[in-house]
C-alpha atoms as a PDB file:
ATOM      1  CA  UNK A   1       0.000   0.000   0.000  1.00  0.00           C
ATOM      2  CA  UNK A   2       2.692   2.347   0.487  1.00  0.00           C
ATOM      3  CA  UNK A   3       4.688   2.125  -2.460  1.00  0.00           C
ATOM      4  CA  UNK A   4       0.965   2.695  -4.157  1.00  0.00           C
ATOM      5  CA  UNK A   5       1.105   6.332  -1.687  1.00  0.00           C
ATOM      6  CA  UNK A   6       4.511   7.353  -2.777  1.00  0.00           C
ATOM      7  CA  UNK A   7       3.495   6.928  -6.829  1.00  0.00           C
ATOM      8  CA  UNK A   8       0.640   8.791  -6.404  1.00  0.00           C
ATOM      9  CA  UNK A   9       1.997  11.667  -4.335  1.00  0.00           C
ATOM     10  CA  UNK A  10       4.990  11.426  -6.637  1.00  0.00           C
ATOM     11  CA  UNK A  11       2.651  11.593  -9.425  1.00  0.00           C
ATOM     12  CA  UNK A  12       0.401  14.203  -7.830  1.00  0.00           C
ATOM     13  CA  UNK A  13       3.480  16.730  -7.415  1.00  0.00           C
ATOM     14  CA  UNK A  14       4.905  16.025 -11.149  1.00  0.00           C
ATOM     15  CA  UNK A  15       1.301  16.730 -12.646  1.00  0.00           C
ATOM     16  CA  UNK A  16       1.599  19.974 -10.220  1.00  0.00           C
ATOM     17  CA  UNK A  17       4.757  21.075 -11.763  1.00  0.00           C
ATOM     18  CA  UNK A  18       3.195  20.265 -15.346  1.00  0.00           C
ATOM     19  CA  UNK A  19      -0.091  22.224 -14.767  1.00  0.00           C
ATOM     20  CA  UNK A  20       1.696  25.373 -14.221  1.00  0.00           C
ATOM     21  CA  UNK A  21       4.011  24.759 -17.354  1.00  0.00           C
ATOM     22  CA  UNK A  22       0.791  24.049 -19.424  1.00  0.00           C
ATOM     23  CA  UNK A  23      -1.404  27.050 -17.381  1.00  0.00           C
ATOM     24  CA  UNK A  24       1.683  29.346 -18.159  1.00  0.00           C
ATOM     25  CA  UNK A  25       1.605  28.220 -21.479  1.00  0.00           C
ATOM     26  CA  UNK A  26      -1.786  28.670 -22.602  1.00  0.00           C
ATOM     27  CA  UNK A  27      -1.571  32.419 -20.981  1.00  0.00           C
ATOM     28  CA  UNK A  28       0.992  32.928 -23.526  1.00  0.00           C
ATOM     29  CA  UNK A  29      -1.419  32.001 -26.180  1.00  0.00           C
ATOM     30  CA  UNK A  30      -3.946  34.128 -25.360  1.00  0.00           C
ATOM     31  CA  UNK A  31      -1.803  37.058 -25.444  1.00  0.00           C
ATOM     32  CA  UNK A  32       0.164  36.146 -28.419  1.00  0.00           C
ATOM     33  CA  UNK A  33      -0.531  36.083 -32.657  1.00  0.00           C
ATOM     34  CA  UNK A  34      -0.370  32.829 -34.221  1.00  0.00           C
ATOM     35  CA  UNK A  35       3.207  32.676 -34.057  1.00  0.00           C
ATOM     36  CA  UNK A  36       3.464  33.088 -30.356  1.00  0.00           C
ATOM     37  CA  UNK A  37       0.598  30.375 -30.241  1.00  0.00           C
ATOM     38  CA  UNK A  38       2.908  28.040 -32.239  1.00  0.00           C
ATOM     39  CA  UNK A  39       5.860  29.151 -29.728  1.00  0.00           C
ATOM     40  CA  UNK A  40       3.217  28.465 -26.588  1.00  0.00           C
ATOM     41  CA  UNK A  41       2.358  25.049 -28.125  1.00  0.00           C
ATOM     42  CA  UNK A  42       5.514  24.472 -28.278  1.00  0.00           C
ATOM     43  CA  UNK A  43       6.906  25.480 -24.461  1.00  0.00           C
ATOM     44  CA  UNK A  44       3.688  23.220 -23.221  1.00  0.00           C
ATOM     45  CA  UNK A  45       5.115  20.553 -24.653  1.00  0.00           C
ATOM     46  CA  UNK A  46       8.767  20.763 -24.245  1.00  0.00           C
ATOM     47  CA  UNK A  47      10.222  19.258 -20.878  1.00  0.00           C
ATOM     48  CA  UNK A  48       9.523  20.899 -17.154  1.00  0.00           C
ATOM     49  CA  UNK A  49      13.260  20.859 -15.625  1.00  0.00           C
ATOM     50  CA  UNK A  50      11.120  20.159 -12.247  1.00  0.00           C
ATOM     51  CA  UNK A  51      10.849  16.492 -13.689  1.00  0.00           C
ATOM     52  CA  UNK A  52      14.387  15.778 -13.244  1.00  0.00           C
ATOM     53  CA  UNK A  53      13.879  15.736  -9.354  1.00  0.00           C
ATOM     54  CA  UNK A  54      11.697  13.124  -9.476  1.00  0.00           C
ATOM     55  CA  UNK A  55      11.917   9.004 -10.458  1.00  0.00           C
ATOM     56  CA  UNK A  56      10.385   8.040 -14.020  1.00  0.00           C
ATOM     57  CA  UNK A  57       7.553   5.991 -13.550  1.00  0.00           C
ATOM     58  CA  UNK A  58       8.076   1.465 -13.635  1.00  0.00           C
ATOM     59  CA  UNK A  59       5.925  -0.782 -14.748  1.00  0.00           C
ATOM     60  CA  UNK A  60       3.852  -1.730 -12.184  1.00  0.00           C
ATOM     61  CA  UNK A  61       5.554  -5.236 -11.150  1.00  0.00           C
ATOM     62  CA  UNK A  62       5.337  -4.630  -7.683  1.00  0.00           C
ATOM     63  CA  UNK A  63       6.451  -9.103  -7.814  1.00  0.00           C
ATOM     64  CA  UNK A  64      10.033  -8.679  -8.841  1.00  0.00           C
ATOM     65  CA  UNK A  65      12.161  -6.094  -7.270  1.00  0.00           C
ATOM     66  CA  UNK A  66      13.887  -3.938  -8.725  1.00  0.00           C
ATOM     67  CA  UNK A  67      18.017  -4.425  -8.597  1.00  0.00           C
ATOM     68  CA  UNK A  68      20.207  -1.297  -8.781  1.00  0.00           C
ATOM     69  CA  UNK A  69      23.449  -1.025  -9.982  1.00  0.00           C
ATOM     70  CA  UNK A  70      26.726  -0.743  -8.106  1.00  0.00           C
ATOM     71  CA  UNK A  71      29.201   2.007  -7.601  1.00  0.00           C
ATOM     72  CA  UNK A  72      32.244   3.256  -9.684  1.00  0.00           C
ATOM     73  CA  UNK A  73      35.514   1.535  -8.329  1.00  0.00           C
ATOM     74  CA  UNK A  74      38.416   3.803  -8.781  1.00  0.00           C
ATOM     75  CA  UNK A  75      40.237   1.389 -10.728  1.00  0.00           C
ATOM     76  CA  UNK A  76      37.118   1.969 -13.144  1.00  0.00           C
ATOM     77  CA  UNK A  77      37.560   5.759 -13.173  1.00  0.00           C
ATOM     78  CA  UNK A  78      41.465   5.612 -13.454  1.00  0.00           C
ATOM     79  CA  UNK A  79      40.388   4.894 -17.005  1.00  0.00           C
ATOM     80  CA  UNK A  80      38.091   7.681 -18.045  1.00  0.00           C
ATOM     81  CA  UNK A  81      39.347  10.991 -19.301  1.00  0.00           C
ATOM     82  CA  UNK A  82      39.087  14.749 -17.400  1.00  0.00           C
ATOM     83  CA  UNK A  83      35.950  15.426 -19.244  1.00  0.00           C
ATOM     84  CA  UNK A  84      34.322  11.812 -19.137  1.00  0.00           C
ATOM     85  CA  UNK A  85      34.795  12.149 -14.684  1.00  0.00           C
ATOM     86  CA  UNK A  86      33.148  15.765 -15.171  1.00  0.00           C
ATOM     87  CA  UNK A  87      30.272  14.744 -16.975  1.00  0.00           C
ATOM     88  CA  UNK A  88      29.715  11.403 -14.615  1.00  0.00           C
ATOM     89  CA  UNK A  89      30.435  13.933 -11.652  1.00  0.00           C
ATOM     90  CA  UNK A  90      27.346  15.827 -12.723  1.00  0.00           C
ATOM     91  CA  UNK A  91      25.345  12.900 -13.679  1.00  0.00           C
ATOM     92  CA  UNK A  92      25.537  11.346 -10.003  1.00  0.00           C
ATOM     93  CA  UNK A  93      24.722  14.665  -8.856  1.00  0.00           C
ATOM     94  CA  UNK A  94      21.330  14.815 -10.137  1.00  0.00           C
ATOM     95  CA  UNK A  95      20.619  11.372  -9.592  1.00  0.00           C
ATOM     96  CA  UNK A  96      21.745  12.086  -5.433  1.00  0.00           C
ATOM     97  CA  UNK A  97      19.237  15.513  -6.081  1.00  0.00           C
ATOM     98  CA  UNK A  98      16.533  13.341  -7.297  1.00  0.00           C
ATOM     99  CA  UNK A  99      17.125  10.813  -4.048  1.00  0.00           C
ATOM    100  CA  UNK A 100      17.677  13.055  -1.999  1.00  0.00           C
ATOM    101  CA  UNK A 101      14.119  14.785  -2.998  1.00  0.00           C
ATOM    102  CA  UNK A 102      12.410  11.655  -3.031  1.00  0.00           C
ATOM    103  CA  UNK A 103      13.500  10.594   0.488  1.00  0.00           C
ATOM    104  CA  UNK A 104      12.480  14.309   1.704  1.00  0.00           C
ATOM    105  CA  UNK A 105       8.749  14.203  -0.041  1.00  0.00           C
ATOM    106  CA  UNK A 106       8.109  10.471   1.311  1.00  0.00           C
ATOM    107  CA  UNK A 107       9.703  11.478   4.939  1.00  0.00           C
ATOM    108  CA  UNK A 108       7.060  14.718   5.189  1.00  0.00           C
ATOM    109  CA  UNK A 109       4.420  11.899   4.035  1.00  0.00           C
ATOM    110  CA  UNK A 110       5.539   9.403   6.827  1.00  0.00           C
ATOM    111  CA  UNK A 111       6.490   7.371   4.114  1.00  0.00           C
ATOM    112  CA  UNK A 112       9.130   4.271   3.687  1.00  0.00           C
ATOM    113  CA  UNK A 113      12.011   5.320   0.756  1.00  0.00           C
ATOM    114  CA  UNK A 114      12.574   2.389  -1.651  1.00  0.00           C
ATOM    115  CA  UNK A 115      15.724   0.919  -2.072  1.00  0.00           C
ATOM    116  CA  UNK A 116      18.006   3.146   0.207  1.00  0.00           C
ATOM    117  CA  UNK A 117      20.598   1.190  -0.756  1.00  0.00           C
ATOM    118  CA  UNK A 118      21.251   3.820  -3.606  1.00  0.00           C
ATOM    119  CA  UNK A 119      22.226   7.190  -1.896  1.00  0.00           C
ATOM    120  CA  UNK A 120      25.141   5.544  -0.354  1.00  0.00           C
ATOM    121  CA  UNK A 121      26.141   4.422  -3.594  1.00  0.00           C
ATOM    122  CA  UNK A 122      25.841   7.415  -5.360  1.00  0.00           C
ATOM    123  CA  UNK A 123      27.946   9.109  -2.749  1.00  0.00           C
ATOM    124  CA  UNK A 124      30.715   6.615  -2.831  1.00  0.00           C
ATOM    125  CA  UNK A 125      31.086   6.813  -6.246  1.00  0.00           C
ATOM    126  CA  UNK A 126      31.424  10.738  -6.065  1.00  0.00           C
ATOM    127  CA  UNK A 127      33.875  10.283  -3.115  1.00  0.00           C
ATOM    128  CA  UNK A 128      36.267   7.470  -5.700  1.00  0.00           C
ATOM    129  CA  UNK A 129      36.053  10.663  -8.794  1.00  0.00           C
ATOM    130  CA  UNK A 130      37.219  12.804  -6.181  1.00  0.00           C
ATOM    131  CA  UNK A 131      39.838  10.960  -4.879  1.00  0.00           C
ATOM    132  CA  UNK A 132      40.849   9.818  -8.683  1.00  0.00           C
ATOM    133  CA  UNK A 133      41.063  13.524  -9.814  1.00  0.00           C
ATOM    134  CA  UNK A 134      43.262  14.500  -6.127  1.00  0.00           C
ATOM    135  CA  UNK A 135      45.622  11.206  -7.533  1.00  0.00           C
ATOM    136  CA  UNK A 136      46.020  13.343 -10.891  1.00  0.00           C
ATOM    137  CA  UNK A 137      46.616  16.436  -9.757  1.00  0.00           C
ATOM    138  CA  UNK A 138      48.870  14.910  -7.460  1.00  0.00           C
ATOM    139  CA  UNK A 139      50.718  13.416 -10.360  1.00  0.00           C
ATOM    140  CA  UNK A 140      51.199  16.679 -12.477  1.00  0.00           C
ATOM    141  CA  UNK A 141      54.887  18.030 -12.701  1.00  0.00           C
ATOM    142  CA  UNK A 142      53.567  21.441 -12.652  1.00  0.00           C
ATOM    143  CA  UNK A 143      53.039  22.704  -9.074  1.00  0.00           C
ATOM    144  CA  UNK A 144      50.534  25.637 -10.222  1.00  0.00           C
ATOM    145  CA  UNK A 145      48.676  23.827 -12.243  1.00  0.00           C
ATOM    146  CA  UNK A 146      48.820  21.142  -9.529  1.00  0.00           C
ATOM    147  CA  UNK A 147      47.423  23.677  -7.082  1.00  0.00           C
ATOM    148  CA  UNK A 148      44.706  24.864  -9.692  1.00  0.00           C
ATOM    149  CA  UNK A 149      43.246  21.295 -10.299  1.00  0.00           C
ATOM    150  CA  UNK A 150      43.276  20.667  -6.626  1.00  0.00           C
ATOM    151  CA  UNK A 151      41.437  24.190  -5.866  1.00  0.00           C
ATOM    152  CA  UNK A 152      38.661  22.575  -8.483  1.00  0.00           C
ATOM    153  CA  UNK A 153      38.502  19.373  -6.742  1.00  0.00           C
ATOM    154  CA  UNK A 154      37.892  20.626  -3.356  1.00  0.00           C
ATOM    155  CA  UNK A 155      35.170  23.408  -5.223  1.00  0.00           C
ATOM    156  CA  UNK A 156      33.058  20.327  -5.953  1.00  0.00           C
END
């Protein structure tokens, strides 16, 4: 019964977020000539960034549970280039944003969070690209630039 709470609150705050895209949306095409309509139609059915804090919708298989992946060994990392760890950096920070404001709506319902196990996860693998990049900069022969990269490191 809970996990059939926390899709439809989760639900019930995403169409939320949706209405006022749509509501702000059709304002604009009341106001606007036929181009601005086409430009409305368009914004109402372009993305709402306020969907990236929340989980996409499973099937409904509530009989097999769902397994999660594991996190990024350093050894792993050691192997991807500056930009590659920048753009994973980024990726596991949205995915610990979207946790993070799952557990926080289900917590003000007096709700259980599925699969915990994932936070933890997320946050170790941030803490390995961290430590990977401090190993580079560690590694450079030039002591400014040295300083620079670790001044970025310790920024994120």
């Amino acid at each position: 019964m809970s996990m059939f709470r926390t899709r439809f609150f989760g639900r019930t705050l995403l169409a939320a977020a949706k209405s006022e895209v749509s509501a702000a949306g059709a304002a604009a095409k009341s106001e606007s000539s036929a181009a601005g309509a086409a430009a409305a139609a368009s914004a109402r059915t372009s993305y709402n960034p306020l969907e990236e804090f929340f989980e996409a919708d499973r099937s409904h298989d509530d009989d097999k549970p769902v397994v999660y992946g594991r996190s990024w060994k350093a050894s792993e990392l050691r192997l991807k280039s500056w930009d590659d760890l920048n753009k994973l950096w980024y990726v596991l920070l949205k995915e610990k944003n979207m946790l993070m404001t799952q557990c926080q709506m289900l917590h003000a319902l007096n709700l259980r969070f599925p699969n915990p196990e994932r936070l933890p996860k997320v946050r170790k693998s941030m803490c390995q690209i961290k430590h990977v990049l401090t190993e580079r900069a560690i590694e450079d022969p030039d002591p400014r630039r040295s300083a620079e990269m670790k001044r970025m490191i310790n920024a994120l």
